[in-house]
PDB file of N, CA and C in Angstrom:
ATOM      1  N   UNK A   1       0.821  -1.189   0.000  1.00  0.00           N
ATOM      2  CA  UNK A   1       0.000   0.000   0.000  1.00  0.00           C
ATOM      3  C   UNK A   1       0.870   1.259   0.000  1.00  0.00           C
ATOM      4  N   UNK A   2       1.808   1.159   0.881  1.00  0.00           N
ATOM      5  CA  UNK A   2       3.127   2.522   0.794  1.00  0.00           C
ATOM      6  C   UNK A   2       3.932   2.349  -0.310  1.00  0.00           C
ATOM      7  N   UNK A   3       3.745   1.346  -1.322  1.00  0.00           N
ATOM      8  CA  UNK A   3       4.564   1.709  -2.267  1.00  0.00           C
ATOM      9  C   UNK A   3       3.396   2.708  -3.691  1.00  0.00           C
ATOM     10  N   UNK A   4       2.519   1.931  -3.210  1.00  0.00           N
ATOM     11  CA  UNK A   4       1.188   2.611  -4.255  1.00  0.00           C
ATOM     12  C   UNK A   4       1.370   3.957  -4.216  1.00  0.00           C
ATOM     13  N   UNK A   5       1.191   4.489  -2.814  1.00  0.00           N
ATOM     14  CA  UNK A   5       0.761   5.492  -2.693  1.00  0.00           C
ATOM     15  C   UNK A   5       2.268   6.210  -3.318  1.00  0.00           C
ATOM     16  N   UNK A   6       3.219   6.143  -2.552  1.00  0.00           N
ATOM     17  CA  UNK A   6       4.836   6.423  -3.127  1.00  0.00           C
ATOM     18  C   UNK A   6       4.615   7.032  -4.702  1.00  0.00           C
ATOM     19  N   UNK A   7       4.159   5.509  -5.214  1.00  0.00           N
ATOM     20  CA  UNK A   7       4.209   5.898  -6.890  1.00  0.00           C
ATOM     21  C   UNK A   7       3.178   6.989  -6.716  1.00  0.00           C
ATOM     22  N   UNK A   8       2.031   7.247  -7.051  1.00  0.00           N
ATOM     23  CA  UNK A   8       0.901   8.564  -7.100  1.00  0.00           C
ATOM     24  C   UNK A   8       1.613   9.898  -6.242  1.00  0.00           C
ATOM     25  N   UNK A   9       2.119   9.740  -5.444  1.00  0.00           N
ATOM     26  CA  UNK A   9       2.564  11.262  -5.327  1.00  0.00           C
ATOM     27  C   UNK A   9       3.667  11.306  -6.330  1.00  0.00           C
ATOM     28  N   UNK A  10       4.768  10.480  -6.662  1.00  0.00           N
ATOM     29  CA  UNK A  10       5.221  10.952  -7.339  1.00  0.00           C
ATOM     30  C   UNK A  10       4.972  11.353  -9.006  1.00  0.00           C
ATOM     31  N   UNK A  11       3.624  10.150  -9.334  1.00  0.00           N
ATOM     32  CA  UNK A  11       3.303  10.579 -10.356  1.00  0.00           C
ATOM     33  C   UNK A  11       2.634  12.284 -10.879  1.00  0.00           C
ATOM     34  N   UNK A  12       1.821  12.600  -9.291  1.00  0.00           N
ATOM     35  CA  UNK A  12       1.405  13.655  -9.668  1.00  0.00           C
ATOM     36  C   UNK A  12       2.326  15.138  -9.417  1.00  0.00           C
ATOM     37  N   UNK A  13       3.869  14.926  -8.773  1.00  0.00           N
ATOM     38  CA  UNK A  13       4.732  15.739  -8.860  1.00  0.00           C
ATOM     39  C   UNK A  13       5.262  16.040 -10.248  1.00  0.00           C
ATOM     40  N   UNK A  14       5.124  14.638 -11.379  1.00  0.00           N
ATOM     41  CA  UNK A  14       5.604  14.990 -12.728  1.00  0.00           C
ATOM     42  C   UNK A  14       4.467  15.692 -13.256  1.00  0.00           C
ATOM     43  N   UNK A  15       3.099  15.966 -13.021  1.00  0.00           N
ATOM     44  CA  UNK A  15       2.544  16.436 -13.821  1.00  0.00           C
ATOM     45  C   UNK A  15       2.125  17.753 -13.082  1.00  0.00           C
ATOM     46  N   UNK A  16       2.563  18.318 -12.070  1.00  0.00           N
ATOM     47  CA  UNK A  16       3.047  19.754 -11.569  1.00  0.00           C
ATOM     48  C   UNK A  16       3.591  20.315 -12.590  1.00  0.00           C
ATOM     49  N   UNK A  17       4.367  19.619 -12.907  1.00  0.00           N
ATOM     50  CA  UNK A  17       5.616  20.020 -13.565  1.00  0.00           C
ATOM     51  C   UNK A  17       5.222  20.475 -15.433  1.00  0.00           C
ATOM     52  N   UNK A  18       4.530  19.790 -15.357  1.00  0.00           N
ATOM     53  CA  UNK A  18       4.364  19.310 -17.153  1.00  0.00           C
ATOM     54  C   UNK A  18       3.781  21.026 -17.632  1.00  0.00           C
ATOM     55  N   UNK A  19       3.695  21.067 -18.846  1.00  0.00           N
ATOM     56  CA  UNK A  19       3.358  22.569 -19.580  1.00  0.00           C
ATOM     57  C   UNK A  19       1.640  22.474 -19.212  1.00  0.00           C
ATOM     58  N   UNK A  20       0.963  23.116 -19.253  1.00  0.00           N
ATOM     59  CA  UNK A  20      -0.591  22.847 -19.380  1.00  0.00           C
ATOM     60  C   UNK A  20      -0.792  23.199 -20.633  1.00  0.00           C
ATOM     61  N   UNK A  21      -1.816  22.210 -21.226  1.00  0.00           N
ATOM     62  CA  UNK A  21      -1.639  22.301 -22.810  1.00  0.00           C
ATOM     63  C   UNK A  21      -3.548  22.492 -22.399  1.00  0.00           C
ATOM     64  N   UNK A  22      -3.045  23.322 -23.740  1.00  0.00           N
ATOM     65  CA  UNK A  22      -4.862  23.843 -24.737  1.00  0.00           C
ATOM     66  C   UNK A  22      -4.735  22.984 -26.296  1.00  0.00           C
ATOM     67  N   UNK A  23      -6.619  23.186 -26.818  1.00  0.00           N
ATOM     68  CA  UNK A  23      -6.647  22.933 -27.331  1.00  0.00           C
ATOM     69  C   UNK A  23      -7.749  23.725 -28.290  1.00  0.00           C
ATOM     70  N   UNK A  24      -7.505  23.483 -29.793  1.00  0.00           N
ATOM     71  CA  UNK A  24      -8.013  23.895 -31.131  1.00  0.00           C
ATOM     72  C   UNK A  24      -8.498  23.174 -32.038  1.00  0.00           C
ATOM     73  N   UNK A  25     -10.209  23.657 -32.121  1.00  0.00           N
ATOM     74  CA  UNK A  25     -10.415  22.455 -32.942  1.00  0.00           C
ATOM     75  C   UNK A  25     -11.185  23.366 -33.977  1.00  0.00           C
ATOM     76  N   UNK A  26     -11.107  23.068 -35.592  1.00  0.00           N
ATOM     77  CA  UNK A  26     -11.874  23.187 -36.677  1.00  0.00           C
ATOM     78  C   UNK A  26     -11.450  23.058 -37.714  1.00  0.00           C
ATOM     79  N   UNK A  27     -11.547  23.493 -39.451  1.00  0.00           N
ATOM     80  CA  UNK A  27     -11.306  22.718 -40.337  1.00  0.00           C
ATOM     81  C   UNK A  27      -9.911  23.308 -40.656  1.00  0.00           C
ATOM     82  N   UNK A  28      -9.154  22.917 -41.435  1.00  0.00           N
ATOM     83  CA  UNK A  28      -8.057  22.807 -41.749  1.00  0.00           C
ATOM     84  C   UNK A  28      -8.210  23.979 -43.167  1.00  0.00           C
ATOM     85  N   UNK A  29      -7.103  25.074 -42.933  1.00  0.00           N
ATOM     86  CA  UNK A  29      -7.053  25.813 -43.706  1.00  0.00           C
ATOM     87  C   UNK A  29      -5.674  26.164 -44.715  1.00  0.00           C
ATOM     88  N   UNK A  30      -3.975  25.731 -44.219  1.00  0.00           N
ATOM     89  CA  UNK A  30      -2.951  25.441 -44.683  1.00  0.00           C
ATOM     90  C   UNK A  30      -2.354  25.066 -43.824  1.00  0.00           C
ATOM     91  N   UNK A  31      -1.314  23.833 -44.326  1.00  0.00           N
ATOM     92  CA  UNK A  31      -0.878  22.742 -44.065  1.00  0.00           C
ATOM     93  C   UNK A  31       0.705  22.851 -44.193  1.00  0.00           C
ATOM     94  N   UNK A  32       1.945  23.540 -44.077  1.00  0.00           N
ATOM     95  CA  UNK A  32       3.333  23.464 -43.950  1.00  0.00           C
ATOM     96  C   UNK A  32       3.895  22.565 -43.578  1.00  0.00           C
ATOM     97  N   UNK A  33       4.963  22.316 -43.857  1.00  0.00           N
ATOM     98  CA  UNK A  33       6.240  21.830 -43.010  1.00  0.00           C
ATOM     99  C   UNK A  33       6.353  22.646 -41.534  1.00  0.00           C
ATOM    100  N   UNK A  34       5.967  23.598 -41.320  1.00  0.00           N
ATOM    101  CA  UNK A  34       6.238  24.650 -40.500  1.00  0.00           C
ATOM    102  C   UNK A  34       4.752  25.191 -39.430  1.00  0.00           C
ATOM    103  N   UNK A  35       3.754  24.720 -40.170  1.00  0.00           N
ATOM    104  CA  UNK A  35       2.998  25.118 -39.753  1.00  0.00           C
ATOM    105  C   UNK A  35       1.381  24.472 -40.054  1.00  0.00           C
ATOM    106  N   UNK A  36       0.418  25.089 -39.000  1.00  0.00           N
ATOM    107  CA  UNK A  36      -0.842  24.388 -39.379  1.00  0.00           C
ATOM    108  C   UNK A  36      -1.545  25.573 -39.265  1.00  0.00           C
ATOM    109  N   UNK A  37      -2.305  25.809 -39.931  1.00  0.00           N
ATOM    110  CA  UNK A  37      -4.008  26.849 -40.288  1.00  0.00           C
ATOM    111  C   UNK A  37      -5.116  26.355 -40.357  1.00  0.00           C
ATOM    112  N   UNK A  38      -5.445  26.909 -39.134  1.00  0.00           N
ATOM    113  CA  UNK A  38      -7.258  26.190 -38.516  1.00  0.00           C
ATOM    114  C   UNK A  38      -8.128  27.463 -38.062  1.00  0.00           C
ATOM    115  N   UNK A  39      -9.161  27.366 -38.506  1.00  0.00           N
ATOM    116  CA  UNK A  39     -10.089  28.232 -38.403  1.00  0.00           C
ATOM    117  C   UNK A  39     -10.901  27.905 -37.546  1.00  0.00           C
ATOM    118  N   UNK A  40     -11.160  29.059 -36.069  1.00  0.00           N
ATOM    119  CA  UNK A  40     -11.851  28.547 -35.330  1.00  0.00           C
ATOM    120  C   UNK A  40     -12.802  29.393 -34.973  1.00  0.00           C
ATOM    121  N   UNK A  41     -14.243  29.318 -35.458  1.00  0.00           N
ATOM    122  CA  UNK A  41     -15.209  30.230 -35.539  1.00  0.00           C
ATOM    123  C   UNK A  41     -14.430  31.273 -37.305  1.00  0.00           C
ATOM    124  N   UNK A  42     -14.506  32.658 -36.443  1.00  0.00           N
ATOM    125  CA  UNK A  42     -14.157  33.705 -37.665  1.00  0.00           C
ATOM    126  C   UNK A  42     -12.760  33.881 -37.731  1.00  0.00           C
ATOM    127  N   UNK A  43     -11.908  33.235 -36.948  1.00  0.00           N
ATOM    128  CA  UNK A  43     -10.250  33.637 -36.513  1.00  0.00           C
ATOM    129  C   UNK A  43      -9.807  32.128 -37.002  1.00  0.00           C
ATOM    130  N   UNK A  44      -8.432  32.669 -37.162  1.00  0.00           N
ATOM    131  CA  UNK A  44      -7.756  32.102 -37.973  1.00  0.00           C
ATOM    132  C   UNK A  44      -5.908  31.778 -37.189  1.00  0.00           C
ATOM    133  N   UNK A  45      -5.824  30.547 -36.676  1.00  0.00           N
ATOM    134  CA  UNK A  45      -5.340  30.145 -35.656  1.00  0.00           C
ATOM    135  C   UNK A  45      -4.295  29.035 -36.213  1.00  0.00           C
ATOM    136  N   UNK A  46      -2.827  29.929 -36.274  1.00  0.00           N
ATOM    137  CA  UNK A  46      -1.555  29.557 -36.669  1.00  0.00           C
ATOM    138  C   UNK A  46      -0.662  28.725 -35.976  1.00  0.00           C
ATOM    139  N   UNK A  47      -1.155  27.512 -35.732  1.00  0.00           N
ATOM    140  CA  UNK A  47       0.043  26.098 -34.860  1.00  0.00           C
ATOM    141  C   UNK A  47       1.303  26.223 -35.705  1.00  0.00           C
ATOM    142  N   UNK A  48       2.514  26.182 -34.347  1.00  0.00           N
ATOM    143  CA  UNK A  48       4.144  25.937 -35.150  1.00  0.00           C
ATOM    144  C   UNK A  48       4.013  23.899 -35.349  1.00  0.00           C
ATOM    145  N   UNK A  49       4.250  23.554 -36.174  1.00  0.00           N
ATOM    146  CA  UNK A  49       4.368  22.645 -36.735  1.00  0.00           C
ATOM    147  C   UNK A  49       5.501  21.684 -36.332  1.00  0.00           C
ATOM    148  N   UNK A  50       6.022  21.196 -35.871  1.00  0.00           N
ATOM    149  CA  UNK A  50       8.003  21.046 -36.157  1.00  0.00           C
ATOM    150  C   UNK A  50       7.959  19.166 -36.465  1.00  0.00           C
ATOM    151  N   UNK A  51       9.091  18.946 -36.215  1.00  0.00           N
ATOM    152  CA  UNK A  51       9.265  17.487 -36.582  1.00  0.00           C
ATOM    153  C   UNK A  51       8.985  16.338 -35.454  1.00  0.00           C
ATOM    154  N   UNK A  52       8.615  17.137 -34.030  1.00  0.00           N
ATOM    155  CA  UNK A  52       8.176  16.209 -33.014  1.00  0.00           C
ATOM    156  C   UNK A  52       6.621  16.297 -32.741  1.00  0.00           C
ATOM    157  N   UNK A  53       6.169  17.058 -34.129  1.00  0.00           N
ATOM    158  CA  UNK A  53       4.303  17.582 -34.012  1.00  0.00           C
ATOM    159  C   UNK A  53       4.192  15.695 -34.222  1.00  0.00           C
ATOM    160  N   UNK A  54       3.373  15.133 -33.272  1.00  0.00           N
ATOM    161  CA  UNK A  54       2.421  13.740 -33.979  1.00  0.00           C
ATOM    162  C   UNK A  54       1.229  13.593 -34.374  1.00  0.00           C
ATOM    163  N   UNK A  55       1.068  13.403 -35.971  1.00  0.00           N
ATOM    164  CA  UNK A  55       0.018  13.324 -36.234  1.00  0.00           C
ATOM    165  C   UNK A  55      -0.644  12.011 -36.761  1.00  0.00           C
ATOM    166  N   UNK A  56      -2.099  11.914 -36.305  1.00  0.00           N
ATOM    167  CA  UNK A  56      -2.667  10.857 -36.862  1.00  0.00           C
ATOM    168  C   UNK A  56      -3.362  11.092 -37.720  1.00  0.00           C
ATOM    169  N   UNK A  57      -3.416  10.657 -38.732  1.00  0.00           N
ATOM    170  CA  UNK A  57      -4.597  10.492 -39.814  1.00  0.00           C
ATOM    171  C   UNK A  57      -4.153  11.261 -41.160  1.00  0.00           C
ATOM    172  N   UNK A  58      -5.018  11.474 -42.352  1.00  0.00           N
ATOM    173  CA  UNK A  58      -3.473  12.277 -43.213  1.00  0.00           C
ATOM    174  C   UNK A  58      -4.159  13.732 -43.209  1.00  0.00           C
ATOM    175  N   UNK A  59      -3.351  14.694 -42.575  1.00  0.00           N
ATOM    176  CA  UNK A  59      -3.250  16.293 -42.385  1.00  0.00           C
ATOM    177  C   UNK A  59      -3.314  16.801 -43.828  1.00  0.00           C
ATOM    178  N   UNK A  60      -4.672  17.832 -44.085  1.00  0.00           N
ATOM    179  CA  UNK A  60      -4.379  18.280 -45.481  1.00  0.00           C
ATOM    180  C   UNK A  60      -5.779  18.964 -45.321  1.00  0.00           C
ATOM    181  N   UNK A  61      -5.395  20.157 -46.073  1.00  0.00           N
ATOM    182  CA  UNK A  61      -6.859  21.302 -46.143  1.00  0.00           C
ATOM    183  C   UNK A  61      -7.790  20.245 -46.291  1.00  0.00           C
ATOM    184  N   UNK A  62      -9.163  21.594 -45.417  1.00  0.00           N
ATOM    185  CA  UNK A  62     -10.474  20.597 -45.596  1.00  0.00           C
ATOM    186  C   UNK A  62     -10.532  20.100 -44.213  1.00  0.00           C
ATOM    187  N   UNK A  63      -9.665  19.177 -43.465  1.00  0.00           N
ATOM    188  CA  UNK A  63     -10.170  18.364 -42.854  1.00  0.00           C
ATOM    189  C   UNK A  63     -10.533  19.028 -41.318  1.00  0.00           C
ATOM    190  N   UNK A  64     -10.634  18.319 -40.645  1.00  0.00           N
ATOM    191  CA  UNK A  64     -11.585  18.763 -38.837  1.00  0.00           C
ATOM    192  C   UNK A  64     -10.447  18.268 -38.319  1.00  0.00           C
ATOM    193  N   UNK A  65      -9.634  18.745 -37.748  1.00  0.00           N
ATOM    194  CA  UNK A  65      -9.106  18.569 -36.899  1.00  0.00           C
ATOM    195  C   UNK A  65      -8.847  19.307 -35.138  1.00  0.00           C
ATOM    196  N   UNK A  66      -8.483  19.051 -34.087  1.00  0.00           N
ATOM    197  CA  UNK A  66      -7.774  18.897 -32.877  1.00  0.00           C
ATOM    198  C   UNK A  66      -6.988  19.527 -32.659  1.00  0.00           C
ATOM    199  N   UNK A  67      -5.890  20.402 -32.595  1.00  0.00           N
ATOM    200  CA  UNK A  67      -4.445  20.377 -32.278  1.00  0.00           C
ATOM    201  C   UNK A  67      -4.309  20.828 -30.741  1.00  0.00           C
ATOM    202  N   UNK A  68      -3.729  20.019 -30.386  1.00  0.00           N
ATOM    203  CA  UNK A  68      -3.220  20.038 -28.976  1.00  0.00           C
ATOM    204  C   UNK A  68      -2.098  20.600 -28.527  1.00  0.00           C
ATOM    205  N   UNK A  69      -1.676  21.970 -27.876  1.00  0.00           N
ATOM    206  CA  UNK A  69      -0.636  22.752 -27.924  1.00  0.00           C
ATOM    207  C   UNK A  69      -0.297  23.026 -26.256  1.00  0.00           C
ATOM    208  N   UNK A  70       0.755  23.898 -26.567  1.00  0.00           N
ATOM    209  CA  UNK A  70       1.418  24.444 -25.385  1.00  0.00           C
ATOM    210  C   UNK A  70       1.622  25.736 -25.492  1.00  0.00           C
ATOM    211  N   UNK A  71       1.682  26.525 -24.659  1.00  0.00           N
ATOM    212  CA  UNK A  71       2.587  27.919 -24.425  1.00  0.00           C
ATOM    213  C   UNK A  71       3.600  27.960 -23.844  1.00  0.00           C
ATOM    214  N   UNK A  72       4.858  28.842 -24.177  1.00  0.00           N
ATOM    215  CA  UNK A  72       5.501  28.425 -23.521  1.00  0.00           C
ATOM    216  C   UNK A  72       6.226  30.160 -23.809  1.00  0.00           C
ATOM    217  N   UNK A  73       7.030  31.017 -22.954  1.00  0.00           N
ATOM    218  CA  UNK A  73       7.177  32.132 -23.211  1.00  0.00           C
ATOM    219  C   UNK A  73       8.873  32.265 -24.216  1.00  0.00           C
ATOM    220  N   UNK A  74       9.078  32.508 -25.031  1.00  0.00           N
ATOM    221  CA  UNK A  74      10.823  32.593 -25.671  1.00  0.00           C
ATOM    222  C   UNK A  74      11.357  33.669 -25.157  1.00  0.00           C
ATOM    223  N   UNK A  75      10.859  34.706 -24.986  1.00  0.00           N
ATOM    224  CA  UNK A  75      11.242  36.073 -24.533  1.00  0.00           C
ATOM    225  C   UNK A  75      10.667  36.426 -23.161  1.00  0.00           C
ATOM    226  N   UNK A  76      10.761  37.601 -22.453  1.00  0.00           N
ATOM    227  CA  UNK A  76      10.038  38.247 -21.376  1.00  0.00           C
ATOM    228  C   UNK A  76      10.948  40.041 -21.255  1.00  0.00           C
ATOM    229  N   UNK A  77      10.032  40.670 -21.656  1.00  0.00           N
ATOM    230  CA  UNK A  77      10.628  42.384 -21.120  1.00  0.00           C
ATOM    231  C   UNK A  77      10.419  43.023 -20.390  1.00  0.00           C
ATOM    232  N   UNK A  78      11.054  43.357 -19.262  1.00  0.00           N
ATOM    233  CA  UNK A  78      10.676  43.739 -18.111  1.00  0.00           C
ATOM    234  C   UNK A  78      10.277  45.126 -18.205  1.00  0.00           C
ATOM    235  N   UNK A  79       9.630  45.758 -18.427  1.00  0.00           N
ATOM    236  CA  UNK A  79       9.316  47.930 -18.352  1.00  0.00           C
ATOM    237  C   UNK A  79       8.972  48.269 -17.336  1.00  0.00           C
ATOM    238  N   UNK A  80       9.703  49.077 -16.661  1.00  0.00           N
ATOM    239  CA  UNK A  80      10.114  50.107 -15.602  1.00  0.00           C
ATOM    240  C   UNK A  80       8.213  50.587 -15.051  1.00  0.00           C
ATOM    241  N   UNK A  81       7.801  50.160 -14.283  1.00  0.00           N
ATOM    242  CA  UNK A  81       6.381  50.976 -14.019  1.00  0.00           C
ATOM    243  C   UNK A  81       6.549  52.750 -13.704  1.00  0.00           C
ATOM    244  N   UNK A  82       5.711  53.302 -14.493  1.00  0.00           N
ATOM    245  CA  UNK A  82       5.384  54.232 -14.212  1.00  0.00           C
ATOM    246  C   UNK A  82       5.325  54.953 -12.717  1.00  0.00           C
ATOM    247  N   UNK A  83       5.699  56.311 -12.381  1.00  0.00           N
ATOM    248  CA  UNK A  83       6.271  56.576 -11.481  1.00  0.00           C
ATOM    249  C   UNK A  83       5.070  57.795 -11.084  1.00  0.00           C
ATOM    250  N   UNK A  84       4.338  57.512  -9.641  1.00  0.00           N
ATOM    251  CA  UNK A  84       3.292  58.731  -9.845  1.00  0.00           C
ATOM    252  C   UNK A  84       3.748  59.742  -9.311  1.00  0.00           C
TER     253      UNK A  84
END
C-alpha cells in the first residue's frame, strides 16, 4: 500500500511540472512543413508545426481537426512601471 501510494505522489509531482496544454479544434485551412491553419469560428489560428508535431490520420486542407498545444514564453521584457 506505501509503495502505491509512493508511486501517485510521485506521479502527480511529474505532472506539476508538465506545460498545461490547450486545445483547437476546426477545419483545416494550410498545411506546412512549418505550420498548421485552422479556423476557429471567424479567426484564424496559426500552430508551429516542427518534426516532433504527432500526427494521426493524413493532415491536409479541408479536414476537422484537434491540435493540442502548449505555451511556452521565448522572450520576457521587463518595463520600468510608471512613477506617480
Amino acid at each position: 500500500m506505501k509503495l502505491i501510494l509512493a508511486s501517485l505522489v510521485l506521479l502527480s509531482a511529474s505532472y506539476s511540472f508538465a506545460a498545461k496544454t490547450y486545445q483547437v479544434t476546426g477545419p483545416v485551412l494550410e498545411v506546412t512543413d512549418s505550420k498548421i491553419v485552422v479556423e476557429k469560428g471567424k479567426e484564424k489560428w496559426e500552430v508551429e508545426r516542427t518534426a516532433a508535431t504527432k500526427v494521426t490520420g493524413d493532415l491536409k486542407v479541408g479536414e476537422k481537426v484537434t491540435i493540442e498545444y502548449t505555451m511556452s514564453a521565448a522572450t520576457v521584457e521587463v518595463k520600468a512601471a510608471k512613477k506617480k
